[in-house]
C-alpha atoms as a PDB file:
ATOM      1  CA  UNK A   1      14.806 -56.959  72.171  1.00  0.00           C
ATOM      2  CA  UNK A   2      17.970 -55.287  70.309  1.00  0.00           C
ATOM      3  CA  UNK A   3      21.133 -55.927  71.422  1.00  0.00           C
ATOM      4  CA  UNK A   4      23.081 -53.734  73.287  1.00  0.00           C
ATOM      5  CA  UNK A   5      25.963 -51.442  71.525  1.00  0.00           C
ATOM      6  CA  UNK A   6      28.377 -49.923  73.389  1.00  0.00           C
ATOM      7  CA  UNK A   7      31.714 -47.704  72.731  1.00  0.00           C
ATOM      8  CA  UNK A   8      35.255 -47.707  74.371  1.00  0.00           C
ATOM      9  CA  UNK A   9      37.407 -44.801  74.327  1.00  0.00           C
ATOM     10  CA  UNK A  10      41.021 -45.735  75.498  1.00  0.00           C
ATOM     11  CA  UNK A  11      43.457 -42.458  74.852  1.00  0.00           C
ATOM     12  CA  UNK A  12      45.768 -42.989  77.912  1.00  0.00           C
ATOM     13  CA  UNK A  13      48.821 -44.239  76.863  1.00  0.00           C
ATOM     14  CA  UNK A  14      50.546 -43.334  73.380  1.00  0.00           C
ATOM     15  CA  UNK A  15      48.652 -45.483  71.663  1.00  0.00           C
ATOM     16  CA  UNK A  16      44.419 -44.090  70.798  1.00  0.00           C
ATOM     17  CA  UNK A  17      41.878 -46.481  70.409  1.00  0.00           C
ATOM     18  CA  UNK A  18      37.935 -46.693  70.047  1.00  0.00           C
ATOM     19  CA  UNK A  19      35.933 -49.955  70.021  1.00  0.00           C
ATOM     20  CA  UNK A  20      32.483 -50.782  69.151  1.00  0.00           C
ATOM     21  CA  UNK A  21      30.557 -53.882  70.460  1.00  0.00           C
ATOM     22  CA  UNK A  22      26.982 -54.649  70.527  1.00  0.00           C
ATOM     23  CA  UNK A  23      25.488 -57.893  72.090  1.00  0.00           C
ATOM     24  CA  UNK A  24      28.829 -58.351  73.504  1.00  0.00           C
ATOM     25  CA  UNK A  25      30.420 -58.839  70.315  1.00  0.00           C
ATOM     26  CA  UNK A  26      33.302 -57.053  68.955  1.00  0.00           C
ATOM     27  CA  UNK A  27      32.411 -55.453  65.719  1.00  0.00           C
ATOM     28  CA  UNK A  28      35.032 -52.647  64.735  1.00  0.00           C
ATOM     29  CA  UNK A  29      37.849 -51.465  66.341  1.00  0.00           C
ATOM     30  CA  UNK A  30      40.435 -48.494  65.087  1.00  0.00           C
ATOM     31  CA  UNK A  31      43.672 -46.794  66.778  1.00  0.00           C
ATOM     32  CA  UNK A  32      46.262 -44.627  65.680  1.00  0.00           C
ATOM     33  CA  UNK A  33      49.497 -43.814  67.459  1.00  0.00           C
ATOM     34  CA  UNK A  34      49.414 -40.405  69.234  1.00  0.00           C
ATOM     35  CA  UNK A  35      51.883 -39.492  71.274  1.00  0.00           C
ATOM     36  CA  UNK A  36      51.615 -36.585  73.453  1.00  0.00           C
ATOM     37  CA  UNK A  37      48.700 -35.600  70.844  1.00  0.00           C
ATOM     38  CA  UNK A  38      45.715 -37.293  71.944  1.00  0.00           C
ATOM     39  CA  UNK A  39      43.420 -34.286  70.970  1.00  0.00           C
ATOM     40  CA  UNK A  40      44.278 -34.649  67.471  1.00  0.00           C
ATOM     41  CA  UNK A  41      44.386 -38.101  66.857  1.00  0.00           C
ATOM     42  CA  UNK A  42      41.748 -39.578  68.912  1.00  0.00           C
ATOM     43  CA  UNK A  43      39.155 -38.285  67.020  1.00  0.00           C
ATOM     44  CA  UNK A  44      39.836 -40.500  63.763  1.00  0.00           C
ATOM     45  CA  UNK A  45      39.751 -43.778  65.261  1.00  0.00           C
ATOM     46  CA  UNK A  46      36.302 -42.763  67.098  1.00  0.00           C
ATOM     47  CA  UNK A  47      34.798 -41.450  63.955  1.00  0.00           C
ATOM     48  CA  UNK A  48      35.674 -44.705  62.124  1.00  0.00           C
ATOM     49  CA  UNK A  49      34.355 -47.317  64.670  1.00  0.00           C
ATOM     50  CA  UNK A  50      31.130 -44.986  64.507  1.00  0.00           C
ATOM     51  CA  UNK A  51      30.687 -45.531  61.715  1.00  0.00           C
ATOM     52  CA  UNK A  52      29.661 -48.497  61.357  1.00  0.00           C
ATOM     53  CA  UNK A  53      27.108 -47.860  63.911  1.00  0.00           C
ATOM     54  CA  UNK A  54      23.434 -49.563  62.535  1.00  0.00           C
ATOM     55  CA  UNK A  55      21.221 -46.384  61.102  1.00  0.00           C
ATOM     56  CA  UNK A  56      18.951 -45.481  63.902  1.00  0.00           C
ATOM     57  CA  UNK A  57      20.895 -47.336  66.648  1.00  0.00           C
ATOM     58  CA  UNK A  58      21.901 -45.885  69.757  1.00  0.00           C
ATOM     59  CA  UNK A  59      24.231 -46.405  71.886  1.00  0.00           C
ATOM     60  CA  UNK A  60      23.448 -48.150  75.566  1.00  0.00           C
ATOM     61  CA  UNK A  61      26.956 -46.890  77.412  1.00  0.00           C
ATOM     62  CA  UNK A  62      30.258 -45.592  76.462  1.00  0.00           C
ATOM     63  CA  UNK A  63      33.382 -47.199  78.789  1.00  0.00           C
ATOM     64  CA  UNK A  64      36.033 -44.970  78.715  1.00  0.00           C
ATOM     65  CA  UNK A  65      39.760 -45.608  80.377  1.00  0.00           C
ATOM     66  CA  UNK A  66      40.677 -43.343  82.921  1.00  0.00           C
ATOM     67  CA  UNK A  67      44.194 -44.165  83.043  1.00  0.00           C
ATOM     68  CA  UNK A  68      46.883 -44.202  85.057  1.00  0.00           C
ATOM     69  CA  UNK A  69      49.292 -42.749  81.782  1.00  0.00           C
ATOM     70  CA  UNK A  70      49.104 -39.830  80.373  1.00  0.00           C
ATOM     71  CA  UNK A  71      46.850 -37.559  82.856  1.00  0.00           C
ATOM     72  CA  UNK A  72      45.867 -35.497  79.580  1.00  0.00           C
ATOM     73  CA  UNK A  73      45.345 -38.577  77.679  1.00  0.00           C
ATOM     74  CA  UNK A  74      42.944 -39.330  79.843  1.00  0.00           C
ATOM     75  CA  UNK A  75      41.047 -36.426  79.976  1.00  0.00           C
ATOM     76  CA  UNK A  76      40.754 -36.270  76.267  1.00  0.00           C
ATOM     77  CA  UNK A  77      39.459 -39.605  76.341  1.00  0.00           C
ATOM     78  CA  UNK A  78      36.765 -39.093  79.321  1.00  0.00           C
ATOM     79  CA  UNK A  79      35.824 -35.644  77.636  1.00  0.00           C
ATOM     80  CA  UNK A  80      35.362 -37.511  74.336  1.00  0.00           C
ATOM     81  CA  UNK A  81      33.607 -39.801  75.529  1.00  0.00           C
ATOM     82  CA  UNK A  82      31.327 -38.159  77.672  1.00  0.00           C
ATOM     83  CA  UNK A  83      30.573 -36.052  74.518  1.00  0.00           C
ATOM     84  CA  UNK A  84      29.458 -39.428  72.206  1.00  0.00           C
ATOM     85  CA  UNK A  85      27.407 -40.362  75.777  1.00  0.00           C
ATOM     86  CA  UNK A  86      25.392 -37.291  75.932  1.00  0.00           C
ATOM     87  CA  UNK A  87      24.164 -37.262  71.958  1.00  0.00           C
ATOM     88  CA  UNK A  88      23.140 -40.319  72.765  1.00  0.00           C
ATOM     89  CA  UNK A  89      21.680 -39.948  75.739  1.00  0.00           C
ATOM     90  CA  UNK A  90      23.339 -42.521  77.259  1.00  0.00           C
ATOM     91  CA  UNK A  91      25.544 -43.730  80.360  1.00  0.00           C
ATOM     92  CA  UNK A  92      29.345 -42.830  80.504  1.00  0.00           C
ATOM     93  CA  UNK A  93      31.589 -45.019  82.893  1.00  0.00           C
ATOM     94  CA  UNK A  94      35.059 -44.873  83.378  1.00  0.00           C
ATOM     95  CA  UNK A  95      37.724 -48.071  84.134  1.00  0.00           C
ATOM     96  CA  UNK A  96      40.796 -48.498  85.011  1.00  0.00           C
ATOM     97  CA  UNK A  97      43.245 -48.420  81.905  1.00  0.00           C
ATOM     98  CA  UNK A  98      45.522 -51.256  83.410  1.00  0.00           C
ATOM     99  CA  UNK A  99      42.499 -53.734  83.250  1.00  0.00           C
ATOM    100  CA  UNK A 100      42.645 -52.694  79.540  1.00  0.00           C
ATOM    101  CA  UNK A 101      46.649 -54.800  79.143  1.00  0.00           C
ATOM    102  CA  UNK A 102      46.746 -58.045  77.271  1.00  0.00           C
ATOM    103  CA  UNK A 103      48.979 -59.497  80.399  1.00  0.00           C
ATOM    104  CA  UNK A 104      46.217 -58.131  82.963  1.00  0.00           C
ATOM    105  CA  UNK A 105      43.015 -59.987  80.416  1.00  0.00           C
ATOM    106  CA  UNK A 106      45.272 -62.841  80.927  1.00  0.00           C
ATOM    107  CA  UNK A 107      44.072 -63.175  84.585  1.00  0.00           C
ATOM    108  CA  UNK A 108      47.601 -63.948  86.639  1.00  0.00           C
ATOM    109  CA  UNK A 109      49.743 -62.019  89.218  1.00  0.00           C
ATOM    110  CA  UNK A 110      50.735 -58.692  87.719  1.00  0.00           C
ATOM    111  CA  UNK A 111      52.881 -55.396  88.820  1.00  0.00           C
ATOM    112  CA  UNK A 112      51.793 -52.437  86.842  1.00  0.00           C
ATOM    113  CA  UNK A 113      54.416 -49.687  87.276  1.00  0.00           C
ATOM    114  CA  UNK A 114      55.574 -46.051  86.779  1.00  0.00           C
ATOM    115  CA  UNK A 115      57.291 -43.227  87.188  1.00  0.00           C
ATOM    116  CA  UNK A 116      55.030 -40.985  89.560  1.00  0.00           C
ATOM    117  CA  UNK A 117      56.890 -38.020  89.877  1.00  0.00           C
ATOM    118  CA  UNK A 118      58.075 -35.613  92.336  1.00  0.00           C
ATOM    119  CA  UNK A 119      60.628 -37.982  93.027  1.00  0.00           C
ATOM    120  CA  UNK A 120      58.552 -41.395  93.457  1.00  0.00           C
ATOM    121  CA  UNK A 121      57.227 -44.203  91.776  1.00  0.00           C
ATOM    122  CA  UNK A 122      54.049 -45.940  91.850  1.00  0.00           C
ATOM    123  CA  UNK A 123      53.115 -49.635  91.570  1.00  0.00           C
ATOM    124  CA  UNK A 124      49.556 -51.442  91.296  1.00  0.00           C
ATOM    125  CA  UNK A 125      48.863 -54.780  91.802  1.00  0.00           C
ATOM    126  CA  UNK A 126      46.574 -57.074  89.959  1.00  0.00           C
ATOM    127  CA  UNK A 127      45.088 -60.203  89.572  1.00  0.00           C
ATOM    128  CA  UNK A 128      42.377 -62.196  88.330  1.00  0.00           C
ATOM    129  CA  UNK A 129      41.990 -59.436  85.352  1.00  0.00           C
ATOM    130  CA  UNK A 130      41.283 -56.409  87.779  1.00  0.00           C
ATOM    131  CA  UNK A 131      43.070 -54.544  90.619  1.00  0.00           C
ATOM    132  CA  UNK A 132      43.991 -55.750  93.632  1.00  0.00           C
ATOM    133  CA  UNK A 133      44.797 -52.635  95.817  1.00  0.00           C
ATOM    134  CA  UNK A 134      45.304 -49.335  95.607  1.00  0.00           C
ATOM    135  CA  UNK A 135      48.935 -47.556  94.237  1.00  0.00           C
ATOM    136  CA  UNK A 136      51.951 -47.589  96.133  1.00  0.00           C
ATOM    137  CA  UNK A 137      53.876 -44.512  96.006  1.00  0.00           C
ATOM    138  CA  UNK A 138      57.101 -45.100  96.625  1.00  0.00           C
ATOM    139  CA  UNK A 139      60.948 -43.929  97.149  1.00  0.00           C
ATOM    140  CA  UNK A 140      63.511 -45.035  94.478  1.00  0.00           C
ATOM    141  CA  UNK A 141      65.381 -47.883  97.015  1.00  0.00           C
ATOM    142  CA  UNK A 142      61.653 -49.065  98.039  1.00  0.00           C
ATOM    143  CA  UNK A 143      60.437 -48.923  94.616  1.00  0.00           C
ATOM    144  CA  UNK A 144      63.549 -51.511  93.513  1.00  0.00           C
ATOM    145  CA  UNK A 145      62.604 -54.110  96.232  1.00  0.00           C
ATOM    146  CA  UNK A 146      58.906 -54.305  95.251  1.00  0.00           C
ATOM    147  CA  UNK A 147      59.428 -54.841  91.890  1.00  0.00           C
ATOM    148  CA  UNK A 148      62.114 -57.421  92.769  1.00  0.00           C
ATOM    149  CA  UNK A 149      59.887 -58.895  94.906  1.00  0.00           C
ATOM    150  CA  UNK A 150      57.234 -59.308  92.107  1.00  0.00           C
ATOM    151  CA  UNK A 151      60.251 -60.559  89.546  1.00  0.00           C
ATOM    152  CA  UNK A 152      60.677 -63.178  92.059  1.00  0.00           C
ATOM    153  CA  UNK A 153      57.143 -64.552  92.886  1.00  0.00           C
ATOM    154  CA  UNK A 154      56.595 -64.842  88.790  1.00  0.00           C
ATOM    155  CA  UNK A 155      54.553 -61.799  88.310  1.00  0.00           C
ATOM    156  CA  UNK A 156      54.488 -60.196  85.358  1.00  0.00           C
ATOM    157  CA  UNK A 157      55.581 -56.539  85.614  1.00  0.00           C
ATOM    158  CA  UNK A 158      54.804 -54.116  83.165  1.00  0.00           C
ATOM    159  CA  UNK A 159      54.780 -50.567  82.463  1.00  0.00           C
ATOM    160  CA  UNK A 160      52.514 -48.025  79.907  1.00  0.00           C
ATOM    161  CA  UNK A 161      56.152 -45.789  79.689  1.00  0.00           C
ATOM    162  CA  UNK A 162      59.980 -45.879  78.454  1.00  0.00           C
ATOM    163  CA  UNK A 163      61.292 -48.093  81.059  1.00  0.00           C
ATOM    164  CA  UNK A 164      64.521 -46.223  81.134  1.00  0.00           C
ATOM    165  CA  UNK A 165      62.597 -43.756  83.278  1.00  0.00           C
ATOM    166  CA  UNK A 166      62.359 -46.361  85.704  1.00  0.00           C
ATOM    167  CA  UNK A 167      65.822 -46.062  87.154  1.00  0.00           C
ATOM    168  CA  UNK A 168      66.283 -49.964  87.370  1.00  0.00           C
ATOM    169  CA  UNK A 169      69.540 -52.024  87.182  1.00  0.00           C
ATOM    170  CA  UNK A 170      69.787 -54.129  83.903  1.00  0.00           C
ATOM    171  CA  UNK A 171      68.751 -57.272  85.665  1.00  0.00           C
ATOM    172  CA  UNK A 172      65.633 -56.046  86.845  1.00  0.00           C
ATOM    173  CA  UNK A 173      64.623 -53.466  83.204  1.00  0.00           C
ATOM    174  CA  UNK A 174      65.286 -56.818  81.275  1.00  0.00           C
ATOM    175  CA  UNK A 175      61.950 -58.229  83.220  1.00  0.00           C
ATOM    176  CA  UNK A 176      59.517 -55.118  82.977  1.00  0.00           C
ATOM    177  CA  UNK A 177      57.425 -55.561  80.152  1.00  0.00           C
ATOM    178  CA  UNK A 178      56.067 -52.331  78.196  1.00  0.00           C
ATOM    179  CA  UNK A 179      52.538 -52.349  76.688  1.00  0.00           C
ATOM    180  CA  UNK A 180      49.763 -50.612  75.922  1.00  0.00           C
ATOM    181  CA  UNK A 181      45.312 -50.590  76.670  1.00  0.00           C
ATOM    182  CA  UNK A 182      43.215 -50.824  74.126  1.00  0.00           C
ATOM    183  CA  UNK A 183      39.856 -50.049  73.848  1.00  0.00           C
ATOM    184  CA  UNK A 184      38.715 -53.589  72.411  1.00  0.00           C
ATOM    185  CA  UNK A 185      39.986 -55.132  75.682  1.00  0.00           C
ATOM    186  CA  UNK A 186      38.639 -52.151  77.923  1.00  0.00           C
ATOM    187  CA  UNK A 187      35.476 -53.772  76.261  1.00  0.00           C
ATOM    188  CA  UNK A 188      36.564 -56.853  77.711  1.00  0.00           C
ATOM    189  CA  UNK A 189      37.197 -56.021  81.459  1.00  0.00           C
ATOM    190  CA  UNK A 190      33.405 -54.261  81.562  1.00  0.00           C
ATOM    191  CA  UNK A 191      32.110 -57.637  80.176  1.00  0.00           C
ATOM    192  CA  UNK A 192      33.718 -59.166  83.101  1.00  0.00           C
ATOM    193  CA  UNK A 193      32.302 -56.765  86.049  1.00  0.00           C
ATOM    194  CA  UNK A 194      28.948 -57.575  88.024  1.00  0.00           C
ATOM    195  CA  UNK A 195      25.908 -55.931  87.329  1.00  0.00           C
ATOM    196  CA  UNK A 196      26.159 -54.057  90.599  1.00  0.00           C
ATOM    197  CA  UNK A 197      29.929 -52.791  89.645  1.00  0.00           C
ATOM    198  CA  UNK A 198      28.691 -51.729  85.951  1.00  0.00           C
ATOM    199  CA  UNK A 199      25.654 -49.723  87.623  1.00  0.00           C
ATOM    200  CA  UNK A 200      27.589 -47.724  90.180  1.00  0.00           C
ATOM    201  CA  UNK A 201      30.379 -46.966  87.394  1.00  0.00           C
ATOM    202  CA  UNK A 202      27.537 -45.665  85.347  1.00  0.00           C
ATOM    203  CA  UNK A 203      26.388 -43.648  88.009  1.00  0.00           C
ATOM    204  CA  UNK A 204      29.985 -42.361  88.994  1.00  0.00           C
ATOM    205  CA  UNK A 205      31.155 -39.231  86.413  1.00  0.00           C
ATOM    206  CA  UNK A 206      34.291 -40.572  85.157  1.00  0.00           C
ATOM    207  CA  UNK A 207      37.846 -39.219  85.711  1.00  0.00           C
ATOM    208  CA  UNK A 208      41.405 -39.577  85.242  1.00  0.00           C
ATOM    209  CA  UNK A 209      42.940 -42.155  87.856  1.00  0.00           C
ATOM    210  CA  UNK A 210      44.947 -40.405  90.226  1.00  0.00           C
ATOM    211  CA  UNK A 211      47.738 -41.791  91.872  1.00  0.00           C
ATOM    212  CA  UNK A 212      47.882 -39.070  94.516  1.00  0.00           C
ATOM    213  CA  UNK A 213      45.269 -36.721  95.861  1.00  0.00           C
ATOM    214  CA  UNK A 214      44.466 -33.857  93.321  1.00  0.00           C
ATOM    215  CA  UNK A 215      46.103 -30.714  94.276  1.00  0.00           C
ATOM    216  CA  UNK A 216      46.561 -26.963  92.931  1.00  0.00           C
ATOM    217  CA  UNK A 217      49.476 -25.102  92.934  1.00  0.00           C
END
């Protein structure tokens, strides 16, 4: 029986990427930095892992990061994506970006955090290489003690943004970490999932993470 090939489309953060495995085996990878221009820059790195797709081979799923980041980032990615999925007639599932961080493949206590907006700031959890609750959305002063909190237990607490936006005192910016997904190790965190988690994200449409309820103004 052939092996397996599957894509990863990670376009959440500044930093595009597109990753190509089959049999569980990493076999090209490409990114580009982008910006606030996902649209226009994703595209290379997807057509160049593609490429060295086998004649006649198809793909068996496409894992796409659904942020939190950029919320357009995101979308570009999951649209992308879901486009490559449906020539190929194939499965598109969507996972977390933050599972996607070298520190979170790592497998210890982590803090991922952010500026949320509208006045708040969010922080996630995670451990073991995947999340361990769901964001908190907090006020500035509450914000401060959590990540203090993690600082102090020896988590590692990073961010996907400028950390200046974070508002924190010197000795607390000098301990958040920034960084980036990738798509090679959003290849890495599906590898990782059951068989019952990778067949209800198949069956889920992706979309972006949200931090808060989706609204319209």
């Amino acid at each position: 029986m052939a092996a397996d090939w599957l894509l990863a489309v990670e376009s959440s953060s500044e930093q595009a990427s597109a990753a190509l495995a089959r049999g569980g085996e990493l076999t090209a990878t490409a990114g580009a930095h982008a910006g606030r221009k996902q649209s226009e820059v994703l595209m290379t790195p997807l057509q160049e892992v593609l490429a060295g797709l086998e004649i006649g081979a198809r793909l068996s799923a496409v894992i796409i990061g659904t942020g939190p980041g950029s919320y357009n980032g995101a979308r570009v990615g999951i649209a992308a994506g879901q486009g490559v999925a449906l020539v190929h007639d194939c499965p598109a599932a969507g996972v977390c970006s933050l599972e996607a961080l070298p520190v979170v493949r790592a497998g210890g206590a982590c803090l991922a955090v952010g500026d949320a907006r509208r006045g708040t700031f969010f922080a996630i959890p995670l451990r073991h290489g995947r999340l361990e609750a769901e964001p908190l959305l907090l006020e500035h002063a509450a914000f401060l003690e959590r990540v203090e909190t993690a600082v102090l237990a020896g988590a590692d607490v990073v961010t996907l943004e400028d950390p200046g936006r974070l508002r924190l005192p010197e000795t607390l910016a000098s301990q958040v970490r920034h960084t980036v997904p990738s798509a090679a190790l959003l290849l890495e965190a599906w590898a990782e999932k059951s068989p019952e988690e990778r067949k209800l994200l198949m069956e889920t449409p992706p979309q972006p993470f949200y931090l808060r309820p989706p609204h319209i103004t």
